[in-house]
N, C-alpha and C. Protein backbone atom coordinates (compact mmCIF):
# COMPACT_ATOMS: atom_id res chain seq x y z
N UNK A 1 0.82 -1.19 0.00
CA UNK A 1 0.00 0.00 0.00
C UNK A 1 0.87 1.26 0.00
N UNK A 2 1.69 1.02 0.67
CA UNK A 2 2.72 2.48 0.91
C UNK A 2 3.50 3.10 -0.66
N UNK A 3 3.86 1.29 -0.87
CA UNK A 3 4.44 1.48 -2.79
C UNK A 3 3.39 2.24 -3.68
N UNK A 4 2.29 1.81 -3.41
CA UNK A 4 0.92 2.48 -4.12
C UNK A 4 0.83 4.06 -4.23
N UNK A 5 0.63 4.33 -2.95
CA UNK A 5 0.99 5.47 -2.35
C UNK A 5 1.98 6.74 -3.16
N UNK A 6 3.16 6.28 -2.73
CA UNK A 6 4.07 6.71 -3.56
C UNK A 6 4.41 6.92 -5.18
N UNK A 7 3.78 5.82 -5.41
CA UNK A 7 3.98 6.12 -7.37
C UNK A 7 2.37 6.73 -7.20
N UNK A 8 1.25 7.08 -6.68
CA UNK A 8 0.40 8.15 -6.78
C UNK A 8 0.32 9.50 -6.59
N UNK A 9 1.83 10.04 -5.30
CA UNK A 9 2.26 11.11 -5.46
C UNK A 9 2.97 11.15 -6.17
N UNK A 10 3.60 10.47 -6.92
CA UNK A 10 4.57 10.84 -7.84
C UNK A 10 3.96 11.66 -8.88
N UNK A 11 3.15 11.06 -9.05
CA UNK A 11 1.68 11.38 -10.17
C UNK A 11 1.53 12.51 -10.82
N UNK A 12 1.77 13.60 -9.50
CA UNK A 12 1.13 14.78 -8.99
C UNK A 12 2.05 15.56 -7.83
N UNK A 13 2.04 17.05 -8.20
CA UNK A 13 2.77 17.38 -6.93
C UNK A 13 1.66 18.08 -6.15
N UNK A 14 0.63 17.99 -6.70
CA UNK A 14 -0.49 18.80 -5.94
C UNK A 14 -1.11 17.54 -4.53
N UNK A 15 -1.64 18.07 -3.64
CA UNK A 15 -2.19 17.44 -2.58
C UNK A 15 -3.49 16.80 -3.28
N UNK A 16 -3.62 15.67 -2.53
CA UNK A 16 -4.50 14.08 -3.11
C UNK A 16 -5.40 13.71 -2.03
N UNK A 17 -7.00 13.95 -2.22
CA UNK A 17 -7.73 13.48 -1.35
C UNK A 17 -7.94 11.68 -1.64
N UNK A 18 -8.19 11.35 -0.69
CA UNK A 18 -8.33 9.75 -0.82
C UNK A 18 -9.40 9.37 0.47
N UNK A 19 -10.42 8.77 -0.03
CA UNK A 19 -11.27 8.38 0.57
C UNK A 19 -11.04 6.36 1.22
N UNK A 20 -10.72 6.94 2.32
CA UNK A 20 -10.10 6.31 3.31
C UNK A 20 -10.94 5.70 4.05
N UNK A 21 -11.26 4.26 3.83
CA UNK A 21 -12.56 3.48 4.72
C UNK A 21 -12.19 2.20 5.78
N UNK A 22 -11.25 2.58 6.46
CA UNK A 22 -11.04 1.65 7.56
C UNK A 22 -10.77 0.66 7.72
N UNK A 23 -10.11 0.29 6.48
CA UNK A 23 -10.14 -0.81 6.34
C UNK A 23 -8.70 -1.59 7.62
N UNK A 24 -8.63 -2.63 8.27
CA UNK A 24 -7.37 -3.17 9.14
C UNK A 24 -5.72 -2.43 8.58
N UNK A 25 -6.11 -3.01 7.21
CA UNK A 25 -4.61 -2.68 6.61
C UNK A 25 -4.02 -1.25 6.31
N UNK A 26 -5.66 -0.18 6.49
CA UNK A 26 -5.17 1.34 6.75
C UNK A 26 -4.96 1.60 7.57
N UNK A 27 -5.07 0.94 9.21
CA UNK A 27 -4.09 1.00 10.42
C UNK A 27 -3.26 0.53 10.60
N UNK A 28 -2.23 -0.17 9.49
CA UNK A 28 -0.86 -0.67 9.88
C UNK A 28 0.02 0.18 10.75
N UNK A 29 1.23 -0.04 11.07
CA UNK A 29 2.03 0.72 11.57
C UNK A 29 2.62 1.34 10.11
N UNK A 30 3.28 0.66 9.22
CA UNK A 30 3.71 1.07 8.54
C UNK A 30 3.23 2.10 7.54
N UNK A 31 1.65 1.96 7.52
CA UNK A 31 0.49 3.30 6.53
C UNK A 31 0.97 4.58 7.58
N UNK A 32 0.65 4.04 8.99
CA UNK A 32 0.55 5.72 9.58
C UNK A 32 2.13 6.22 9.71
N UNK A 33 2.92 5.27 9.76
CA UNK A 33 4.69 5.63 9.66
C UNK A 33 4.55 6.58 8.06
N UNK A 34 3.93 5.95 6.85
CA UNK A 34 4.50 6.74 6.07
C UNK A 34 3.15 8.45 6.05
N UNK A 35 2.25 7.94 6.24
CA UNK A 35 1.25 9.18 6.24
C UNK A 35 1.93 10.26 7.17
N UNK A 36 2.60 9.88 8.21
CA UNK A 36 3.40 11.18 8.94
C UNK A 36 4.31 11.63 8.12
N UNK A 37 4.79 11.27 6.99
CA UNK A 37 6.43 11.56 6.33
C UNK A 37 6.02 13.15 5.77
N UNK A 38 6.73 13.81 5.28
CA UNK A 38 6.80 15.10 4.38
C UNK A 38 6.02 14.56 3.19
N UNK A 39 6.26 13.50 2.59
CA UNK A 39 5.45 13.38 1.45
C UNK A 39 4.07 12.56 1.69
N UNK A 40 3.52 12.18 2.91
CA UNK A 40 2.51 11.20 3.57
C UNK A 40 1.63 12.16 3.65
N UNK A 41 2.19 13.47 3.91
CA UNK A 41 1.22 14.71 4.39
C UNK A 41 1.12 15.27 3.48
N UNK A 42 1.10 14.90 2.04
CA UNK A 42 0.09 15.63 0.87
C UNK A 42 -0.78 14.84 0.64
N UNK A 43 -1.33 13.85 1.19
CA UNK A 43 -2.79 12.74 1.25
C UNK A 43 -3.38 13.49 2.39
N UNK A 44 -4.76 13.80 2.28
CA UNK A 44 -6.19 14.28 2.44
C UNK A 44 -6.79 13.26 2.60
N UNK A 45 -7.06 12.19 3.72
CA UNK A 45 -7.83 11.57 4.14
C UNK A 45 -9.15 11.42 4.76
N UNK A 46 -10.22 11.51 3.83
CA UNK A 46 -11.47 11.40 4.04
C UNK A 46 -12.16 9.74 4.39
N UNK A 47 -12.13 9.65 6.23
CA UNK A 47 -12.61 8.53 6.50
C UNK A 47 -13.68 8.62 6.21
N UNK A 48 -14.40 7.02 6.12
CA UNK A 48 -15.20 6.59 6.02
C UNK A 48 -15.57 5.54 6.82
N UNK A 49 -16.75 4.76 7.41
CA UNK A 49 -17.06 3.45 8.31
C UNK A 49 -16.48 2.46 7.14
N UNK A 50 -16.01 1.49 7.64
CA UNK A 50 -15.93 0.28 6.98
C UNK A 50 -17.24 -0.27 5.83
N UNK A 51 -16.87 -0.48 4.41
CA UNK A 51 -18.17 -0.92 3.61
C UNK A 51 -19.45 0.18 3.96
N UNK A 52 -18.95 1.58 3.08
CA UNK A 52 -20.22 2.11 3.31
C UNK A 52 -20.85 2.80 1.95
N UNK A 53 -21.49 1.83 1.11
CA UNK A 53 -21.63 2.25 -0.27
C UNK A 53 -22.21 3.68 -0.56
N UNK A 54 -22.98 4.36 0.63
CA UNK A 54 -23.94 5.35 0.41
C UNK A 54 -22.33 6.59 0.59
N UNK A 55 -21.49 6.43 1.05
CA UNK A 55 -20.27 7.07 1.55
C UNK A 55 -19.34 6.99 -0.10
N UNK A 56 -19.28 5.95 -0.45
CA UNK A 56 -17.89 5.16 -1.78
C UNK A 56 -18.42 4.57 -2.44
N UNK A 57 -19.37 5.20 -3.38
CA UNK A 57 -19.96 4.32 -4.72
C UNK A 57 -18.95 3.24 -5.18
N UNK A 58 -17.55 3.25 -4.97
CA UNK A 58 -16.59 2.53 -5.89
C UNK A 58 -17.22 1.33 -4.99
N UNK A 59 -17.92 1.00 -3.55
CA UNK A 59 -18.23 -0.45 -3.10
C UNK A 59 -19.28 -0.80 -3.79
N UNK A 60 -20.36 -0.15 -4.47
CA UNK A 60 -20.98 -0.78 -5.24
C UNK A 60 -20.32 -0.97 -6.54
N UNK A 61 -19.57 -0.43 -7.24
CA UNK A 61 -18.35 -1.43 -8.55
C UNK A 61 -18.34 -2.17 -7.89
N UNK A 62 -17.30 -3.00 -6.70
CA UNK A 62 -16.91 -4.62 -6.92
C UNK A 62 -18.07 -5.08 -5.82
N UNK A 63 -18.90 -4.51 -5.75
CA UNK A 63 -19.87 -5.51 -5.50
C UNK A 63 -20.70 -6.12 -6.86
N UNK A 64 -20.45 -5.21 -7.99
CA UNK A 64 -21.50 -5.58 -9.52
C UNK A 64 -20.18 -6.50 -9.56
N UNK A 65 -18.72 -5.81 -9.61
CA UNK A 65 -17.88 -7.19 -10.58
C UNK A 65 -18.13 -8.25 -10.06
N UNK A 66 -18.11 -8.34 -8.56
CA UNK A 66 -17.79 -9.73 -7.57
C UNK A 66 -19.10 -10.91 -8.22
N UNK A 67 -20.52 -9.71 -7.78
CA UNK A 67 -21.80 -10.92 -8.06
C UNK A 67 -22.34 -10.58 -9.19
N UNK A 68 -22.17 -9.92 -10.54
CA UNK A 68 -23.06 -9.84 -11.63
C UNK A 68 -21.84 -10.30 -12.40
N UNK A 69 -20.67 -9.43 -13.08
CA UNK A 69 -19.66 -9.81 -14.01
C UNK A 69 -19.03 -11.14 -13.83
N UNK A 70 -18.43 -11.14 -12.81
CA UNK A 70 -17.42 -12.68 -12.50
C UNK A 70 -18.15 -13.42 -11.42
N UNK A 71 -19.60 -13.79 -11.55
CA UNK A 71 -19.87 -14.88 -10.20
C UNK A 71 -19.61 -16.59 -10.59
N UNK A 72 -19.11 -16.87 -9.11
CA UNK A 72 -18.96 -18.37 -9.21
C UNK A 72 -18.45 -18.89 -10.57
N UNK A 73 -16.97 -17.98 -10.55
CA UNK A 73 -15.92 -18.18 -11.96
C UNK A 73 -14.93 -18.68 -11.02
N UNK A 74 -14.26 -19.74 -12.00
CA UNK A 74 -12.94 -19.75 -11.21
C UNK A 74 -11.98 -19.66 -12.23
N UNK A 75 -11.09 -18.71 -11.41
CA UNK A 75 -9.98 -18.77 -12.56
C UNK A 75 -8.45 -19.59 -12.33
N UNK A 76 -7.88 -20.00 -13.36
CA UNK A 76 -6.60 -21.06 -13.03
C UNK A 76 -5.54 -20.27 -13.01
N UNK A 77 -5.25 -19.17 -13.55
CA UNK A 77 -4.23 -18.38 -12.53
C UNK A 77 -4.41 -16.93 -12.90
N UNK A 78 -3.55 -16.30 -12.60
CA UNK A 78 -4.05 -14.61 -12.02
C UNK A 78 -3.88 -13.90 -13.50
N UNK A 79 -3.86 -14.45 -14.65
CA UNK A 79 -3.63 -14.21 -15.99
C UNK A 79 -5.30 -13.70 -16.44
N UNK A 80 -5.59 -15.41 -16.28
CA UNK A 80 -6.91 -14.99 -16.03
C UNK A 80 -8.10 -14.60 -15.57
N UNK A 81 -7.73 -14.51 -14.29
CA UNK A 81 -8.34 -13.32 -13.73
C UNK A 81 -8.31 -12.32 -13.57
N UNK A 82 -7.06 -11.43 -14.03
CA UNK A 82 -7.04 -10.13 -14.23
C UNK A 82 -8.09 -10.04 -16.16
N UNK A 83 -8.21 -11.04 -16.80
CA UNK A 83 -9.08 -11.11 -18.15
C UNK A 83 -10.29 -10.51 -17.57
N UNK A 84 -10.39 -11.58 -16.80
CA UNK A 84 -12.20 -11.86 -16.34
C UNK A 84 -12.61 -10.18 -15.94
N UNK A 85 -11.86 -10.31 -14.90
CA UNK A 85 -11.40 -8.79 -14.00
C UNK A 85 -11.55 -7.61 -14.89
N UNK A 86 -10.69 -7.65 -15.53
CA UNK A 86 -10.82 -6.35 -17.20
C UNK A 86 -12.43 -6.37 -17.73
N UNK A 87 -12.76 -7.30 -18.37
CA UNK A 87 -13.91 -7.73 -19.06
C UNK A 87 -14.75 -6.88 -18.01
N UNK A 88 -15.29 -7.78 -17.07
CA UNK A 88 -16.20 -6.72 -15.93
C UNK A 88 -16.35 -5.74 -15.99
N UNK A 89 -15.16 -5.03 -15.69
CA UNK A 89 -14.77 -3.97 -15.88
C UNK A 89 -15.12 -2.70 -17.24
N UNK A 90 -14.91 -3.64 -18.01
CA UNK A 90 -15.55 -3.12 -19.64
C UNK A 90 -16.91 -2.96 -19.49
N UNK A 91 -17.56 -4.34 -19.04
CA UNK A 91 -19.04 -3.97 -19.34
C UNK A 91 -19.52 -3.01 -17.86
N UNK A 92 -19.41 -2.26 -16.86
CA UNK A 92 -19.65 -1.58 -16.19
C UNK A 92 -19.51 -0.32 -16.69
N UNK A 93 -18.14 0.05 -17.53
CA UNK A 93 -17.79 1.32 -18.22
C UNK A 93 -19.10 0.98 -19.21
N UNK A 94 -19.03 0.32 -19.72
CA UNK A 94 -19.86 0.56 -20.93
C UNK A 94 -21.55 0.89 -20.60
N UNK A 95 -21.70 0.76 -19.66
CA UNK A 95 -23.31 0.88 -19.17
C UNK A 95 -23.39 1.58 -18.17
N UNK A 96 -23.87 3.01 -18.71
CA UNK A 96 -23.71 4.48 -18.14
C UNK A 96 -25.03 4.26 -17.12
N UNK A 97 -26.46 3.47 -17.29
CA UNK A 97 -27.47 3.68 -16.31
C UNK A 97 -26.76 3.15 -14.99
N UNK A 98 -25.42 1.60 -15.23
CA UNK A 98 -25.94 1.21 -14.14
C UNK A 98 -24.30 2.12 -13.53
N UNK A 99 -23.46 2.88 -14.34
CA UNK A 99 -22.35 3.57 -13.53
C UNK A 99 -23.07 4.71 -12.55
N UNK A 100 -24.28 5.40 -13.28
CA UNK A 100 -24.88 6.27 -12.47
C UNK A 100 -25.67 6.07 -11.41
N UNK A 101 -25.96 4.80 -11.53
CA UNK A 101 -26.81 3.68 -10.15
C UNK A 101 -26.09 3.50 -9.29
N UNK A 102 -24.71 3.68 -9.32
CA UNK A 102 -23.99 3.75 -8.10
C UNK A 102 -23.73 5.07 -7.50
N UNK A 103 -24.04 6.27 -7.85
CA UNK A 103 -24.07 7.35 -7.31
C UNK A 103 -25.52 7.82 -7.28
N UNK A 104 -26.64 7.77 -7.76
CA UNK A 104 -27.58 8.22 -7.27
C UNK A 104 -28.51 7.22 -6.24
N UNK A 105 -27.97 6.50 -5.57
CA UNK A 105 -28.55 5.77 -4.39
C UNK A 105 -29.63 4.64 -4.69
N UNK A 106 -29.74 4.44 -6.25
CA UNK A 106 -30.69 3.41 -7.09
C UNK A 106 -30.24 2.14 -6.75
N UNK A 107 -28.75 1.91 -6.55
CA UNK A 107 -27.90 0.72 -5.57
C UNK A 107 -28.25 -0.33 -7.13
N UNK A 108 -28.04 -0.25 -8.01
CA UNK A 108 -28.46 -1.08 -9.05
C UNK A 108 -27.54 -1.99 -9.25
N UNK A 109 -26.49 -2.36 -8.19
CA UNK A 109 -25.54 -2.65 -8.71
C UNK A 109 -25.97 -4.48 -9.36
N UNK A 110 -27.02 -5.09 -8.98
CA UNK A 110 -26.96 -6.63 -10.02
C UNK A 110 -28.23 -6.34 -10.95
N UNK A 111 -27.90 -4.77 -11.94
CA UNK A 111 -28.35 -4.89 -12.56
C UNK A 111 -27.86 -5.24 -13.96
């Protein structure tokens, strides 16, 4: 996460809000070691409760990829599941009612 982090400020020298949802692994020692650094403190952290779709439309995305695009798929190695993964992905971009169903509270996501 911290590697993540870093090639995202790299990005940008401007300050980066990031909507920040509680997850265990955003209380590591090592997240809040680097969020104190000189460069940790151009992230704008907007918490959120854990899983709160009405808060981070992006939890309704992999809730459509998880149970509408890729359900009860298995894939034989991470080749193809980053396919499957992409694909999903395509048909969500491609279908503007149900991208906007995740921000206007319609929750459409197994549509």
């Amino acid at each position: 996460m911290v590697d993540y982090l870093k090639e995202l400020l790299a990005s940008t020298s401007k300050k980066i809000m990031l909507i920040w949802d509680n997850a265990p692994w955003h209380k590591a020692k090592e997240i809040k070691d680097f969020l104190n650094t000189d460069l940790g403190k151009r992230l704008w952290l907007a918490n959120t409760p854990p899983y709160s779709p009405e808060l981070n439309p992006d939890e309704l995305v992999w809730a459509n990829l998880k149970w509408v695009q890729i359900p009860n798929r298995n894939a034989k190695n991470v080749k193809e599941l980053t396919q499957m993964a992409q694909k999903g992905m395509e048909n969500i971009k491609n279908n503007t009612i149900l991208v906007a169903s995740f921000f206007n509270n319609d929750n459409f996501y197994f549509y």
